[in-house]
N, C-alpha and C. Protein backbone atom coordinates (compact mmCIF):
# COMPACT_ATOMS: atom_id res chain seq x y z
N UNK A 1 -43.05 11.01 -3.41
CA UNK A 1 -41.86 10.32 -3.91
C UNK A 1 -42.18 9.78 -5.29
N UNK A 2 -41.11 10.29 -6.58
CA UNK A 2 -41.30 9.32 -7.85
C UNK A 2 -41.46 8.17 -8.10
N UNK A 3 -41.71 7.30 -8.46
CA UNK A 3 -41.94 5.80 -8.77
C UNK A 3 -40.29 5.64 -9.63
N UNK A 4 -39.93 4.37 -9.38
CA UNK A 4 -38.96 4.39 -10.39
C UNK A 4 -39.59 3.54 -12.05
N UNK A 5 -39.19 3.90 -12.73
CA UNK A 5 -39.01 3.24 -13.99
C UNK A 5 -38.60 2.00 -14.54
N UNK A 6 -37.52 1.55 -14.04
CA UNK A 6 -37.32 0.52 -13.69
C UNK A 6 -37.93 -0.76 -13.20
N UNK A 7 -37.74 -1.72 -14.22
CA UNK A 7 -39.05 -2.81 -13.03
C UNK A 7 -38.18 -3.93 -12.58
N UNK A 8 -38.43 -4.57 -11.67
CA UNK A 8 -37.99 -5.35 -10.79
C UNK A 8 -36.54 -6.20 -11.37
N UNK A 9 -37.60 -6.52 -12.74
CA UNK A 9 -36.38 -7.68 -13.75
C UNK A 9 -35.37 -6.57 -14.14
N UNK A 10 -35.51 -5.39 -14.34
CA UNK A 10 -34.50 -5.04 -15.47
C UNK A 10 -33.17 -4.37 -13.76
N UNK A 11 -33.47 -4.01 -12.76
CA UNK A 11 -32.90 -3.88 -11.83
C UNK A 11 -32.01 -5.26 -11.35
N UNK A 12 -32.58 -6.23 -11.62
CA UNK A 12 -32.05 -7.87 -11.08
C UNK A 12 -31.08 -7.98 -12.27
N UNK A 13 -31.72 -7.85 -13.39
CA UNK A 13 -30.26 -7.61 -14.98
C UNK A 13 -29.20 -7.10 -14.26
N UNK A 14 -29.47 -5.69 -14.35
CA UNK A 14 -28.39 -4.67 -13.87
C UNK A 14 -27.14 -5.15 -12.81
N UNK A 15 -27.84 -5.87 -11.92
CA UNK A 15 -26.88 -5.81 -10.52
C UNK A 15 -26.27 -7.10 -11.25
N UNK A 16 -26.73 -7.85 -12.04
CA UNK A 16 -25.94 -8.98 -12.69
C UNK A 16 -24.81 -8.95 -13.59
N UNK A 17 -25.27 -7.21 -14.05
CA UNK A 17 -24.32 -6.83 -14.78
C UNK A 17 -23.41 -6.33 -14.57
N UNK A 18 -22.60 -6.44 -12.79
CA UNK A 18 -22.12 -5.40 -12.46
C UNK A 18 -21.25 -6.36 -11.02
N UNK A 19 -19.80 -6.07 -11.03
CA UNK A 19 -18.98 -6.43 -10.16
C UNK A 19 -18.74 -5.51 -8.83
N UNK A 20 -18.86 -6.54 -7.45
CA UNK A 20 -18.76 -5.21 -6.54
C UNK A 20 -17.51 -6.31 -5.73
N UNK A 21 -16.37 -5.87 -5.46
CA UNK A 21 -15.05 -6.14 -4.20
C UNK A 21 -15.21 -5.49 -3.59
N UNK A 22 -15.15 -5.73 -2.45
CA UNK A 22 -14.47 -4.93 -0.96
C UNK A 22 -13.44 -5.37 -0.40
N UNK A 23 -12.27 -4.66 0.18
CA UNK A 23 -11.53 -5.05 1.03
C UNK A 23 -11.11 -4.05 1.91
N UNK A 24 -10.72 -4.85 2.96
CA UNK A 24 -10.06 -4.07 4.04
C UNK A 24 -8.96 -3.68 3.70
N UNK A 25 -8.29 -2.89 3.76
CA UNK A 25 -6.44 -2.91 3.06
C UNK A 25 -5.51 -2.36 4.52
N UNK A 26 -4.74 -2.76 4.94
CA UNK A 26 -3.72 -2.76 6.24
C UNK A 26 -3.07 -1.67 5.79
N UNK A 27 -3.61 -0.49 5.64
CA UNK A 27 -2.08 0.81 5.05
C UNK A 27 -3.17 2.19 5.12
N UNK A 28 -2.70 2.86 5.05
CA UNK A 28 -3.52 4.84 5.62
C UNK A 28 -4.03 4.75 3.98
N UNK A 29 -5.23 5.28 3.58
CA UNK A 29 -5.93 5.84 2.96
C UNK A 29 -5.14 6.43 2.03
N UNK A 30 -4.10 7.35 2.12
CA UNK A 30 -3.20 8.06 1.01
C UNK A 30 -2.07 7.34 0.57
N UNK A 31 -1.97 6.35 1.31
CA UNK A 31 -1.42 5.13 0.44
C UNK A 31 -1.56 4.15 -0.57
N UNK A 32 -3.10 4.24 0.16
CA UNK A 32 -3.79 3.09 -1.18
C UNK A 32 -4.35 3.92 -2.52
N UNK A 33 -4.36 5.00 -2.19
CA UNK A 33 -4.59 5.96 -3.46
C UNK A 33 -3.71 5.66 -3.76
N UNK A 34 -2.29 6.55 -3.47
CA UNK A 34 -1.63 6.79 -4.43
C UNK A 34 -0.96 4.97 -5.06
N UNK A 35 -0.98 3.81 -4.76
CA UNK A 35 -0.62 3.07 -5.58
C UNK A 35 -1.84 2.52 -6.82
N UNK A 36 -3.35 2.85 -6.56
CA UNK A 36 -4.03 3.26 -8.03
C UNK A 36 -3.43 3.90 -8.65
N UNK A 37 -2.82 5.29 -8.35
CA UNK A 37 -2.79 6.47 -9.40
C UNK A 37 -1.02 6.84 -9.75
N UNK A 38 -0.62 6.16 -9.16
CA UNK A 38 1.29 6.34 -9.58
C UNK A 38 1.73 5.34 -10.16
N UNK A 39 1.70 5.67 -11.56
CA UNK A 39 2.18 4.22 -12.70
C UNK A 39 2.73 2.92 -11.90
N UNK A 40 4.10 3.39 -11.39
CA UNK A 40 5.20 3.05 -10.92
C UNK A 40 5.00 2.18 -10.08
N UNK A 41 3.81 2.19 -9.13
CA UNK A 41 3.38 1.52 -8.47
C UNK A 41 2.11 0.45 -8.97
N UNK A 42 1.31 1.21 -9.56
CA UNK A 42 0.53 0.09 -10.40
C UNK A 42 0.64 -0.76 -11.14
N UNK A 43 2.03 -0.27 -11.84
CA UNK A 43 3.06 -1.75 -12.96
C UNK A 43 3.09 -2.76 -12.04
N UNK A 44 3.51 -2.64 -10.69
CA UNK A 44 3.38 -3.65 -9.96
C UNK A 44 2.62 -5.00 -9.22
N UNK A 45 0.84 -4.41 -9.41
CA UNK A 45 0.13 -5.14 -9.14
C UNK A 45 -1.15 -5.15 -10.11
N UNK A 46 -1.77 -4.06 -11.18
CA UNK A 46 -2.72 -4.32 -11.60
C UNK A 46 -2.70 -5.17 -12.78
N UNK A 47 -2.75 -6.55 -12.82
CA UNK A 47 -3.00 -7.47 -13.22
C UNK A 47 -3.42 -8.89 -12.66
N UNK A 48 -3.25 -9.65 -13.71
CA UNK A 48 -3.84 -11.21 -12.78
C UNK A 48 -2.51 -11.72 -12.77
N UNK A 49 -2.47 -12.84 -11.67
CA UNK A 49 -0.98 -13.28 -11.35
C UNK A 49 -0.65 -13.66 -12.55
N UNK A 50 0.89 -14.29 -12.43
CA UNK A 50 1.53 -13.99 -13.61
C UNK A 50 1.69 -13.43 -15.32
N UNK A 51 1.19 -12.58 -15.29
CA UNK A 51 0.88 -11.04 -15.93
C UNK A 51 2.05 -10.44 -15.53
N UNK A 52 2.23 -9.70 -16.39
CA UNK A 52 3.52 -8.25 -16.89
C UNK A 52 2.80 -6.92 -17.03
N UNK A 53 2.71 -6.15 -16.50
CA UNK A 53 2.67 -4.70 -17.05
C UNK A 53 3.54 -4.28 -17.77
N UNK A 54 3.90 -4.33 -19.14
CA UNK A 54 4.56 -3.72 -19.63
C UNK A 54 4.76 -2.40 -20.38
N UNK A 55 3.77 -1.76 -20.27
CA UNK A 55 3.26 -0.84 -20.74
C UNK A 55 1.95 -0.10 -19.75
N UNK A 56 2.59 1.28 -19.25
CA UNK A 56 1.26 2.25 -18.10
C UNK A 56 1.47 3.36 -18.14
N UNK A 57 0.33 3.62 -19.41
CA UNK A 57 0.46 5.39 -19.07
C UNK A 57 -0.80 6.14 -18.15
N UNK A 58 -0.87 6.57 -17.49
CA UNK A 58 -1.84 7.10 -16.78
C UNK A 58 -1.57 8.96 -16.34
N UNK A 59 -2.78 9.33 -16.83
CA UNK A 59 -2.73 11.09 -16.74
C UNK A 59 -4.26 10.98 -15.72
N UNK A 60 -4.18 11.13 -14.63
CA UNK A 60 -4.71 11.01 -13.61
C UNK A 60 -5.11 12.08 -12.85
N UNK A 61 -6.36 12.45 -14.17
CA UNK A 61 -7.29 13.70 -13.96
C UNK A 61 -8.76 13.46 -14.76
N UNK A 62 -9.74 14.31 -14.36
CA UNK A 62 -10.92 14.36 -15.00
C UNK A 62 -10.83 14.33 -16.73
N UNK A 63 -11.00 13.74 -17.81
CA UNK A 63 -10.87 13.28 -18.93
C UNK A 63 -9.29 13.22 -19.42
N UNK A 64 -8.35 13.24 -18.41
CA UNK A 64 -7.39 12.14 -18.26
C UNK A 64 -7.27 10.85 -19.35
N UNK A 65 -6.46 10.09 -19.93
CA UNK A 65 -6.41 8.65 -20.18
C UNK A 65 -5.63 8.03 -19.39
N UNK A 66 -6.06 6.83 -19.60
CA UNK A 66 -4.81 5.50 -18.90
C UNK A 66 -5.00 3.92 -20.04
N UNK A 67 -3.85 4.09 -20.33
CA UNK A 67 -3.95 2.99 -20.95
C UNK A 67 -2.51 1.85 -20.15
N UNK A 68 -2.90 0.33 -20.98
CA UNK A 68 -1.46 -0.09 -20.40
C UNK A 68 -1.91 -1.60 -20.83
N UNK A 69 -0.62 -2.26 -21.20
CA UNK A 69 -0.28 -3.74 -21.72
C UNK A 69 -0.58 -4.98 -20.87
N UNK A 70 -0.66 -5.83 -20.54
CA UNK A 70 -0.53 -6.76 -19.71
C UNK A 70 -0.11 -7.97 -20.65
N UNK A 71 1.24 -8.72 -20.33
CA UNK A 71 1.78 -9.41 -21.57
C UNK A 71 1.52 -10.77 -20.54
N UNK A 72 0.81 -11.47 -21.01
CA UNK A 72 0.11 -13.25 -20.49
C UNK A 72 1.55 -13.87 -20.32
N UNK A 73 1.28 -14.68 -19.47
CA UNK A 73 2.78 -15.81 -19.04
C UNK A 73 3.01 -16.46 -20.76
N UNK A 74 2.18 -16.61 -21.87
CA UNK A 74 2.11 -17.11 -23.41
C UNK A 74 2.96 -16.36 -23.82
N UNK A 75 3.41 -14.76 -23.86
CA UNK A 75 3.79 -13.74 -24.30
C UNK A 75 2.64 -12.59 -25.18
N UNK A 76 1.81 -13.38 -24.66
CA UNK A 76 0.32 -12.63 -25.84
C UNK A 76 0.11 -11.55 -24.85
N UNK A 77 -0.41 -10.36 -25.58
CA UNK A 77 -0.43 -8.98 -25.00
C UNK A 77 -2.07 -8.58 -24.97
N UNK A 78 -2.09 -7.92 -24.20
CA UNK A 78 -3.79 -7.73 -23.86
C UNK A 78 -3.84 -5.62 -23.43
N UNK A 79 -4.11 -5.21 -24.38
CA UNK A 79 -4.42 -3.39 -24.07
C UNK A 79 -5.41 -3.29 -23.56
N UNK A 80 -6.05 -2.54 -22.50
CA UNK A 80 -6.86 -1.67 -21.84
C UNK A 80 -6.58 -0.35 -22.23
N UNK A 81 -7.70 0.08 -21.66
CA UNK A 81 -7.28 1.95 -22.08
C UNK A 81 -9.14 2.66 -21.29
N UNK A 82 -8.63 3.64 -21.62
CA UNK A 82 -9.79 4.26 -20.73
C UNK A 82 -9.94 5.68 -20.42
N UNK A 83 -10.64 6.37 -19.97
CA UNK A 83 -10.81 7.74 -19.30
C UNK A 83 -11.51 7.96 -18.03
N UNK A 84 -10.44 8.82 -17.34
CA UNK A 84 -10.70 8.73 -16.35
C UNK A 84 -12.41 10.05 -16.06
N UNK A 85 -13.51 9.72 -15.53
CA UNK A 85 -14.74 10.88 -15.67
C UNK A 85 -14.48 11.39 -14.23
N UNK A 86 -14.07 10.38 -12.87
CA UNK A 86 -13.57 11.66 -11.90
C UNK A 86 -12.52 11.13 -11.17
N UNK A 87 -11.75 11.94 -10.39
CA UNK A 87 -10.80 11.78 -10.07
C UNK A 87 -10.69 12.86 -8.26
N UNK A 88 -11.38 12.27 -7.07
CA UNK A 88 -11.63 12.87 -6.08
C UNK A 88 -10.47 12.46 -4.69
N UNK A 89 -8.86 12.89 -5.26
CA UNK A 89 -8.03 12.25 -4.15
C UNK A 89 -8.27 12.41 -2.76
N UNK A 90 -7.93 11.55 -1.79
CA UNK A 90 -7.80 10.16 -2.11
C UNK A 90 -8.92 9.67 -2.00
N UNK A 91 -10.36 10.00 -1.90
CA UNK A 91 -11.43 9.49 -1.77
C UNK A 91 -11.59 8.28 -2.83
N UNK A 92 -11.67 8.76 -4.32
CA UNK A 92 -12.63 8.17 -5.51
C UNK A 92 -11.86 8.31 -6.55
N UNK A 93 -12.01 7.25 -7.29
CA UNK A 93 -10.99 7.30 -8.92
C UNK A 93 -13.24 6.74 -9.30
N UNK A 94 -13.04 7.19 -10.29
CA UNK A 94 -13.90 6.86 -11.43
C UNK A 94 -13.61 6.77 -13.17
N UNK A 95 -13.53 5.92 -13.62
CA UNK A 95 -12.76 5.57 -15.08
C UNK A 95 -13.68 4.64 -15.65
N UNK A 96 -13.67 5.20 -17.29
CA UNK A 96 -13.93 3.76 -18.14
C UNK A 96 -12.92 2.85 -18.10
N UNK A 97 -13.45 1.63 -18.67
CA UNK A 97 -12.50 0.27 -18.82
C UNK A 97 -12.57 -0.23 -20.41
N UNK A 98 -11.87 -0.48 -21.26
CA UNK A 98 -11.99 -0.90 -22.45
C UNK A 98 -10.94 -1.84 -22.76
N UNK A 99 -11.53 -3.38 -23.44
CA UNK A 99 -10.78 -4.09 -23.46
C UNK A 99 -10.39 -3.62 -24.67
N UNK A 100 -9.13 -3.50 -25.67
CA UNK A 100 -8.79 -3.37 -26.87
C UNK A 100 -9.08 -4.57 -27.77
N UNK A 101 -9.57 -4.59 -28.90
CA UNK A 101 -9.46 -5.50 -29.49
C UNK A 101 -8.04 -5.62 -31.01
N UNK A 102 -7.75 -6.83 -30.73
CA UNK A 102 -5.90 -6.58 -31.49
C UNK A 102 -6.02 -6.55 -32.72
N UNK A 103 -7.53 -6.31 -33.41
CA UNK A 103 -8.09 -6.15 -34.78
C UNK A 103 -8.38 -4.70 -35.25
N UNK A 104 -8.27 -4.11 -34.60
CA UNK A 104 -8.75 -2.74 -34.25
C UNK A 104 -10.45 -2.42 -34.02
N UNK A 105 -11.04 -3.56 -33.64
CA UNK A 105 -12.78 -2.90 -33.56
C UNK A 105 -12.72 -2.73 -32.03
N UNK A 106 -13.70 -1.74 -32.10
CA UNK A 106 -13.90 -1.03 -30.71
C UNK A 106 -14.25 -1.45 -29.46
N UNK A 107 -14.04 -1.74 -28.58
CA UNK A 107 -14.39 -2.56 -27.39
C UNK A 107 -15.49 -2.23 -26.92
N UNK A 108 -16.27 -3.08 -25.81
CA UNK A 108 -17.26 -2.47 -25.09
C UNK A 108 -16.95 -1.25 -23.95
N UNK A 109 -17.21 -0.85 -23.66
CA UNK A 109 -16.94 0.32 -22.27
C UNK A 109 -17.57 -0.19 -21.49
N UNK A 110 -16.53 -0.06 -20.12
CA UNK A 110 -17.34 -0.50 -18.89
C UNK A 110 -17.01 0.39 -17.98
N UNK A 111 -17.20 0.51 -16.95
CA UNK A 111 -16.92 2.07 -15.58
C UNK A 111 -16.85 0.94 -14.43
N UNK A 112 -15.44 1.59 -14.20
CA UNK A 112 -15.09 1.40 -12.84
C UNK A 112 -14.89 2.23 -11.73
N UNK A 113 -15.53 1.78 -10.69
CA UNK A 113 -15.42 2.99 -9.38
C UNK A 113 -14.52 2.70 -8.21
N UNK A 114 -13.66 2.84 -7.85
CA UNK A 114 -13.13 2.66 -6.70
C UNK A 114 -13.05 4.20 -5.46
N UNK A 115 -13.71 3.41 -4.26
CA UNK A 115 -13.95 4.02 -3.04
C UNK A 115 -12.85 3.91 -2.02
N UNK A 116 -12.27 4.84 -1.78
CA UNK A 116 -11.46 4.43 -0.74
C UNK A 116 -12.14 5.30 0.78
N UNK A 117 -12.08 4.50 1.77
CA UNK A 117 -12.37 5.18 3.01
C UNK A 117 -12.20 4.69 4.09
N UNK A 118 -11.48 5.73 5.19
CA UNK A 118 -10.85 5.59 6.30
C UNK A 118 -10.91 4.93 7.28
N UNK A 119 -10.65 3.58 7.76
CA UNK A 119 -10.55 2.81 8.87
C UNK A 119 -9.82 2.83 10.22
N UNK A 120 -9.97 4.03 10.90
CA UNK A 120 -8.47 4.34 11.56
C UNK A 120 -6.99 4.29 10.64
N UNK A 121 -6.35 3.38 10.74
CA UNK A 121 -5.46 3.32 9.88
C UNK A 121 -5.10 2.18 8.69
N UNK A 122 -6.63 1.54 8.62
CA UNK A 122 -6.88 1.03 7.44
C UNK A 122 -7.74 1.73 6.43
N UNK A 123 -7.49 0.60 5.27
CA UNK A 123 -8.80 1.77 4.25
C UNK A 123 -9.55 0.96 4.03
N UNK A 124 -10.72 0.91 4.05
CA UNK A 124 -11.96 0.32 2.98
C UNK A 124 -12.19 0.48 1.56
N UNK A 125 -11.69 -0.61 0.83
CA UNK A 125 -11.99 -0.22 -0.76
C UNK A 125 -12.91 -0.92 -1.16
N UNK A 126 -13.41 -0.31 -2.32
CA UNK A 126 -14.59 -0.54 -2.64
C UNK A 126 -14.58 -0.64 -4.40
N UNK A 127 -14.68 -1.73 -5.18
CA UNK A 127 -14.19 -1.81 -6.33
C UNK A 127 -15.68 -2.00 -6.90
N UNK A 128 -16.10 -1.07 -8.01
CA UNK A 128 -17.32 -1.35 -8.57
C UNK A 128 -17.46 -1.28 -10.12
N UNK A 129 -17.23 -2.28 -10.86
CA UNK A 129 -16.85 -2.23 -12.01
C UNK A 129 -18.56 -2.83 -12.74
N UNK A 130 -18.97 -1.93 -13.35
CA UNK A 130 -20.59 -1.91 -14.32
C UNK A 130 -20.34 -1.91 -15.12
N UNK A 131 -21.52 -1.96 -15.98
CA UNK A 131 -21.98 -2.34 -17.65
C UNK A 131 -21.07 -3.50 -18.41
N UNK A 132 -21.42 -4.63 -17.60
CA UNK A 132 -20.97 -5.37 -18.32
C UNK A 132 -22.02 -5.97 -19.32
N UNK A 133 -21.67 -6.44 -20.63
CA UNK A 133 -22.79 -7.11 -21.71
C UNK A 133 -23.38 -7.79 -20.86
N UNK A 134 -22.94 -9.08 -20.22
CA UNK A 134 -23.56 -10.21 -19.49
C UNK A 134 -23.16 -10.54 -18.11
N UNK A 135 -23.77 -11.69 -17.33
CA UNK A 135 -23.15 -12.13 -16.43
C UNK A 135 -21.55 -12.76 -16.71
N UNK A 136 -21.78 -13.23 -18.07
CA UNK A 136 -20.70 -14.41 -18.12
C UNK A 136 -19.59 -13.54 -18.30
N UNK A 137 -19.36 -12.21 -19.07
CA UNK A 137 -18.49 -11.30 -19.28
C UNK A 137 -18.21 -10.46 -17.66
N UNK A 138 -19.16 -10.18 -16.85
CA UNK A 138 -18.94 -9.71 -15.86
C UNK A 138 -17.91 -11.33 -14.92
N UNK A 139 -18.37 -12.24 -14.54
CA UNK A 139 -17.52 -13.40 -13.72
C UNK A 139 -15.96 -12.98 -14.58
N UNK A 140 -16.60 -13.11 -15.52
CA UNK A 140 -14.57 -13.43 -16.45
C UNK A 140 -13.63 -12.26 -15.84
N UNK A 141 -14.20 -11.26 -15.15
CA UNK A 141 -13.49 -9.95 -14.60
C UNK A 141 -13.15 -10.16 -13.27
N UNK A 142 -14.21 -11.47 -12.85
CA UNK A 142 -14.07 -11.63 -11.06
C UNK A 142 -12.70 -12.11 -11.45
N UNK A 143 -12.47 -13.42 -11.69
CA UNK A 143 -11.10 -13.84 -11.36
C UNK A 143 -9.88 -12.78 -11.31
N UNK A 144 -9.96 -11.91 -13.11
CA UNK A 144 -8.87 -10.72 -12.79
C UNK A 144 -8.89 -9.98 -11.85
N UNK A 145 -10.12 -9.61 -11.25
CA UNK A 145 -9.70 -8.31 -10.13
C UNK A 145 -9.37 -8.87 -9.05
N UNK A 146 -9.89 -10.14 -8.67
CA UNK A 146 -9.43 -11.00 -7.55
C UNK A 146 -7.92 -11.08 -7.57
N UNK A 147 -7.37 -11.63 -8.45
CA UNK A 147 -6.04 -12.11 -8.47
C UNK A 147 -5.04 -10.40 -8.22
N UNK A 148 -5.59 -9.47 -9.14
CA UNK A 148 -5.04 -8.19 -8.85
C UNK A 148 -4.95 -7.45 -7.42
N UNK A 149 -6.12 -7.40 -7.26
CA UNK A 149 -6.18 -7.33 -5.68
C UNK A 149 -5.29 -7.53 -4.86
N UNK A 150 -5.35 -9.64 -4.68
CA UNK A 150 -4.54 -9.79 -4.21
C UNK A 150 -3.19 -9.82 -4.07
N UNK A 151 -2.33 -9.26 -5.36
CA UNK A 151 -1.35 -8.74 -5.83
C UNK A 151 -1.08 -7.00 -4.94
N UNK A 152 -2.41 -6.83 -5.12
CA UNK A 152 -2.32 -5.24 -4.56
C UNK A 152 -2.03 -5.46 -3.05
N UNK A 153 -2.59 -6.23 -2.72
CA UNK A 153 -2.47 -6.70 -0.96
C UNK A 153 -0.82 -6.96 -0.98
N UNK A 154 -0.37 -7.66 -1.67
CA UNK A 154 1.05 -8.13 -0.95
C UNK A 154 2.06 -6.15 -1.59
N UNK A 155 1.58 -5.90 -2.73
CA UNK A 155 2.56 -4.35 -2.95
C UNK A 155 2.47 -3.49 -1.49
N UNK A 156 0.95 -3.83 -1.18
CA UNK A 156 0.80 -2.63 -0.17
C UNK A 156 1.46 -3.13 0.96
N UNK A 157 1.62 -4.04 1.57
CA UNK A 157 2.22 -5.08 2.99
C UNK A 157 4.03 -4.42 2.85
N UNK A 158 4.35 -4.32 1.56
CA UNK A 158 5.66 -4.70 1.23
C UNK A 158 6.06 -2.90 0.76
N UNK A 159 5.11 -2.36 0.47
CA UNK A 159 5.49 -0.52 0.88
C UNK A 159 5.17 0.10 1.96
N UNK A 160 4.27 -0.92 3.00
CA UNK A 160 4.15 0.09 4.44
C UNK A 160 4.77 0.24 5.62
């Protein structure tokens, strides 16, 4: 067996650098896909509470984009954008994450993974969002995906 490369500290970095959610979700597996991957449905919940989607384009394939607005309860607007690297229905979405900056300099890239898998007739998701610069930049993402989530929980209750 190889040795890894990696030494203890730079592995303890890593996992610091890196957001993991799980949830149970109350709805069939090809449900909770398709409200990741059908605009129409994602305008609805991917943001933090009171947030707007006002803007979701998503081409929801292997080097695919998705971009989309989220306008703050202030009226201040916040772009994401991204590419999708795989796309395994309904198993696995895999995508970069890029915050836009409203200056035009280039954001950091981060990869997000979401797992979906079969619970009888729940799903297990599995949200794994890496490379963040820091811890403190990775937490600032807990609250959004938390609040989204739980946004996603009441879309899905309220389409099944």
């Amino acid at each position: 067996m190889a040795a890894s490369n990696a030494s203890p500290s730079a592995a303890a970095e890593a996992a610091e650098r890196e957001l993991v959610v799980t949830r149970l979700v109350d709805a069939p597996r090809d449900m909770v896909y398709a409200a990741w991957t059908e605009p129409e449905q994602a305008m609805q919940w991917w943001g933090p509470a009171g947030f707007a989607v006002t803007v979701l384009e998503m081409d929801v394939r292997p080097d695919g984009k998705w971009r989309k607005c989220m306008r703050a309860p202030d009226g201040k607007d916040y772009w994401r954008s991204g590419v999708y690297r795989e796309v395994v229905a309904p198993e696995r979405l895999v995508f970069t994450y890029v915050s836009d900056d409203p200056r035009g300099a280039p954001g950091h890239e981060t990869v997000v993974t979401v797992i979906f898998e079969e619970r009888g007739a729940k799903t297990m998701m599995t949200l794994r969002h890496s490379g963040f610069q820091s811890k403190a930049a990775r937490d600032s993402h807990l609250g959004g995906w938390g609040s989204s989530l739980e946004r996603f929980a009441r879309h899905i209750s309220m389409a099944a």
